[in-house]
C-alpha atoms as a PDB file:
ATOM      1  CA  UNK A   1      -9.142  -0.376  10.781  1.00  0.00           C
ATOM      2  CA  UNK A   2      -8.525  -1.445   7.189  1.00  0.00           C
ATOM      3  CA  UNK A   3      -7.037   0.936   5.027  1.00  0.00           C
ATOM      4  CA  UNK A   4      -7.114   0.418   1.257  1.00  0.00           C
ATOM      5  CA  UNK A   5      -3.499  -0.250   0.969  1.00  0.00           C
ATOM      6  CA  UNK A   6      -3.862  -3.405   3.527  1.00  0.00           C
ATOM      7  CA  UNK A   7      -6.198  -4.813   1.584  1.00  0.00           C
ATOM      8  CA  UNK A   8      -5.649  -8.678   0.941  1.00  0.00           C
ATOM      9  CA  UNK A   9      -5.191  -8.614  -3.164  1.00  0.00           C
ATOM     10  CA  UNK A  10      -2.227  -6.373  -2.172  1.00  0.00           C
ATOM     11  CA  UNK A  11      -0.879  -9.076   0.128  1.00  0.00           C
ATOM     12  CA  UNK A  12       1.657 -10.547  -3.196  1.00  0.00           C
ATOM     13  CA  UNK A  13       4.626  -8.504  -3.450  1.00  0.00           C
ATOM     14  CA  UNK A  14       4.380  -9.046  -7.801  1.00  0.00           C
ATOM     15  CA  UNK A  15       0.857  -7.334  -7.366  1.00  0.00           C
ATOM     16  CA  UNK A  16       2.286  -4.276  -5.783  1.00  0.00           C
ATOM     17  CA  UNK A  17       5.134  -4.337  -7.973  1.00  0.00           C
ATOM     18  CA  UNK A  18       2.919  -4.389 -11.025  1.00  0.00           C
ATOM     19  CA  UNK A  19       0.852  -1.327  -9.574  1.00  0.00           C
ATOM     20  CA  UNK A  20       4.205   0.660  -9.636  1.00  0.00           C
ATOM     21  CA  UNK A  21       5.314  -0.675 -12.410  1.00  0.00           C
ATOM     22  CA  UNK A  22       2.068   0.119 -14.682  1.00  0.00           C
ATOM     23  CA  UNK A  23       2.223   3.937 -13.134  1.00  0.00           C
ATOM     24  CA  UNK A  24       5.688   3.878 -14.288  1.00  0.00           C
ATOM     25  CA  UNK A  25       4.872   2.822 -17.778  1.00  0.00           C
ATOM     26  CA  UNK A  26       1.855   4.871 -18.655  1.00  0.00           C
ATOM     27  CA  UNK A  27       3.763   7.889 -16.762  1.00  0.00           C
ATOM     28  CA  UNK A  28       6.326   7.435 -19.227  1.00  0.00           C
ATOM     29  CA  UNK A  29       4.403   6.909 -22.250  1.00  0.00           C
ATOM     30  CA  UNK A  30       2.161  10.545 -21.299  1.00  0.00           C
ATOM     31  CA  UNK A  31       5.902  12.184 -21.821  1.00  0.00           C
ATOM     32  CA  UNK A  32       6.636  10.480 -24.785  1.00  0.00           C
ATOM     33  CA  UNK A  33       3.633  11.334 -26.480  1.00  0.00           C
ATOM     34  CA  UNK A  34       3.987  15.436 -25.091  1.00  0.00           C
ATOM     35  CA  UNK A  35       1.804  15.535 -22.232  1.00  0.00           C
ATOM     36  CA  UNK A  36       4.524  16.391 -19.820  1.00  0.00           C
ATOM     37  CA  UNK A  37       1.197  17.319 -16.947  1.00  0.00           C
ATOM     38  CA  UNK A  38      -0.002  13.784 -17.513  1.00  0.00           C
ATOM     39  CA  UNK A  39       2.886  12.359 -17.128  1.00  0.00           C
ATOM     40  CA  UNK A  40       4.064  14.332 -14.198  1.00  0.00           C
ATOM     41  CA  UNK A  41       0.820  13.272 -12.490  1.00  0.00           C
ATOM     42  CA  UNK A  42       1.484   9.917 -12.614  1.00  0.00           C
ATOM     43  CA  UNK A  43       4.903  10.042 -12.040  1.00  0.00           C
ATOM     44  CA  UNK A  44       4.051  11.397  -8.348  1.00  0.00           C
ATOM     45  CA  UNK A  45       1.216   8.464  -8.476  1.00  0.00           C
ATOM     46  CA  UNK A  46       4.185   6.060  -8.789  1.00  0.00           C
ATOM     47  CA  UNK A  47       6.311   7.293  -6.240  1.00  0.00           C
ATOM     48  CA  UNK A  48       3.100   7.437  -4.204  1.00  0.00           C
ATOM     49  CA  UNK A  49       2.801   3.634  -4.957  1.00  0.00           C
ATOM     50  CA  UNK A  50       6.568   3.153  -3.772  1.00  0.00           C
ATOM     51  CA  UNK A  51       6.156   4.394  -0.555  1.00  0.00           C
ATOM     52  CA  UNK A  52       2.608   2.987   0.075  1.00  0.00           C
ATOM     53  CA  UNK A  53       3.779  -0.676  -1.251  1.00  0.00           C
ATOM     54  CA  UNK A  54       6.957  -0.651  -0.681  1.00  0.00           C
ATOM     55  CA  UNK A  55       8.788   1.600   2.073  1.00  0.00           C
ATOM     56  CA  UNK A  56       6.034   1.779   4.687  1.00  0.00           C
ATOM     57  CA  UNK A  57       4.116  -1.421   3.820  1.00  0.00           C
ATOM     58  CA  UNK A  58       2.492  -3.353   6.767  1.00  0.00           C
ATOM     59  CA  UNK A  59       0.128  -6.560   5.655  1.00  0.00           C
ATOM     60  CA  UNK A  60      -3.037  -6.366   7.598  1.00  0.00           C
ATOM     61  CA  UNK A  61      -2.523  -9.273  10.018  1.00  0.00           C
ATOM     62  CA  UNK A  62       1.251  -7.428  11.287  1.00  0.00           C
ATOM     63  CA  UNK A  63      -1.401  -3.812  11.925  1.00  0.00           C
ATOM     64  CA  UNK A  64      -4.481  -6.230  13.353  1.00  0.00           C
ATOM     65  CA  UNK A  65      -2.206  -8.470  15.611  1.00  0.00           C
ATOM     66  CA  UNK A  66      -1.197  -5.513  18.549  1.00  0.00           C
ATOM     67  CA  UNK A  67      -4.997  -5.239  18.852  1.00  0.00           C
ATOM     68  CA  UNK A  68      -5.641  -8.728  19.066  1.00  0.00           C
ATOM     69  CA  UNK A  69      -2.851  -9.494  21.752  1.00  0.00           C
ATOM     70  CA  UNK A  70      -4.665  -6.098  24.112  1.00  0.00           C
ATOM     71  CA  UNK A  71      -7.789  -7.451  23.746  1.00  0.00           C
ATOM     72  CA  UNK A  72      -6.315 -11.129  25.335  1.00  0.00           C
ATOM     73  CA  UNK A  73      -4.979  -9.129  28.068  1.00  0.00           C
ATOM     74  CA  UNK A  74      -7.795  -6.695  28.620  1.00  0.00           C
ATOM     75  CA  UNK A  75     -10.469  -9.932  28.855  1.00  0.00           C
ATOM     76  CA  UNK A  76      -7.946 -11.993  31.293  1.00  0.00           C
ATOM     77  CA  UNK A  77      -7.544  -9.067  33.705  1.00  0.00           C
ATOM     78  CA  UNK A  78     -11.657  -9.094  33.478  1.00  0.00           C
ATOM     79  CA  UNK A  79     -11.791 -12.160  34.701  1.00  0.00           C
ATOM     80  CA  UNK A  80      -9.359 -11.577  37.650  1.00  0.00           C
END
Protein backbone atom coordinates (compact mmCIF):
# COMPACT_ATOMS: atom_id res chain seq x y z
CA UNK A 1 0.00 0.00 0.00
CA UNK A 2 0.98 3.60 -0.73
CA UNK A 3 0.91 5.88 1.97
CA UNK A 4 1.00 9.63 1.33
CA UNK A 5 4.41 10.08 2.67
CA UNK A 6 5.86 7.44 -0.08
CA UNK A 7 4.57 9.23 -2.60
CA UNK A 8 7.08 9.82 -5.60
CA UNK A 9 7.30 13.95 -5.49
CA UNK A 10 8.65 13.15 -1.97
CA UNK A 11 11.30 10.86 -3.44
CA UNK A 12 14.12 14.27 -3.49
CA UNK A 13 15.54 14.72 -0.19
CA UNK A 14 15.49 19.04 -0.97
CA UNK A 15 11.61 18.47 -1.38
CA UNK A 16 11.24 17.02 2.04
CA UNK A 17 13.61 19.35 3.40
CA UNK A 18 11.67 22.28 2.05
CA UNK A 19 8.34 20.80 3.60
CA UNK A 20 10.12 21.07 7.06
CA UNK A 21 11.68 23.86 6.40
CA UNK A 22 8.44 25.99 5.25
CA UNK A 23 6.59 24.53 8.63
CA UNK A 24 9.52 25.85 10.37
CA UNK A 25 9.28 29.28 8.89
CA UNK A 26 5.61 30.05 8.98
CA UNK A 27 5.68 28.31 12.63
CA UNK A 28 8.01 30.89 13.50
CA UNK A 29 6.57 33.80 11.90
CA UNK A 30 2.77 32.82 13.83
CA UNK A 31 5.04 33.56 17.18
CA UNK A 32 6.48 36.52 16.00
CA UNK A 33 3.44 38.08 15.05
CA UNK A 34 1.59 36.80 18.77
CA UNK A 35 -0.22 33.84 17.82
CA UNK A 36 1.70 31.59 20.10
CA UNK A 37 -1.52 28.57 19.24
CA UNK A 38 -0.67 29.00 15.59
CA UNK A 39 2.54 28.73 15.93
CA UNK A 40 2.58 25.90 18.36
CA UNK A 41 0.45 24.02 15.81
CA UNK A 42 2.79 24.10 13.32
CA UNK A 43 5.64 23.70 15.27
CA UNK A 44 4.31 20.00 16.12
CA UNK A 45 3.47 19.93 12.13
CA UNK A 46 7.25 20.33 11.66
CA UNK A 47 8.47 17.92 13.95
CA UNK A 48 5.74 15.73 12.45
CA UNK A 49 7.49 16.39 9.04
CA UNK A 50 10.97 15.38 10.69
CA UNK A 51 10.05 12.17 11.66
CA UNK A 52 7.82 11.34 8.61
CA UNK A 53 10.72 12.64 6.08
CA UNK A 54 13.42 12.23 7.81
CA UNK A 55 13.85 9.62 10.81
CA UNK A 56 11.50 6.88 9.61
CA UNK A 57 11.56 7.58 5.85
CA UNK A 58 11.30 4.52 3.48
CA UNK A 59 10.98 5.44 -0.54
CA UNK A 60 8.26 3.35 -1.97
CA UNK A 61 10.31 0.90 -4.05
CA UNK A 62 12.56 -0.14 -0.43
CA UNK A 63 8.41 -0.83 1.25
CA UNK A 64 7.14 -2.46 -2.36
CA UNK A 65 10.32 -4.65 -2.95
CA UNK A 66 9.69 -7.47 0.22
CA UNK A 67 6.34 -7.96 -1.56
CA UNK A 68 7.66 -8.28 -4.84
CA UNK A 69 10.51 -10.84 -3.89
CA UNK A 70 7.24 -13.21 -1.88
CA UNK A 71 5.31 -13.03 -4.70
CA UNK A 72 8.56 -14.62 -6.96
CA UNK A 73 8.71 -17.24 -4.43
CA UNK A 74 5.05 -17.88 -3.84
CA UNK A 75 4.52 -18.32 -7.99
CA UNK A 76 7.82 -20.67 -8.29
CA UNK A 77 6.68 -23.00 -5.49
CA UNK A 78 3.21 -22.97 -7.71
CA UNK A 79 4.76 -24.27 -10.32
CA UNK A 80 6.60 -27.08 -8.41
Amino acid sequence: MNKDNQHPFFRPLWRRLAVIAVCVIWSATEFAVGTPFWGTLLAGMALYAVWTFLISYKPADEVSQPAAKETKVSETKAED
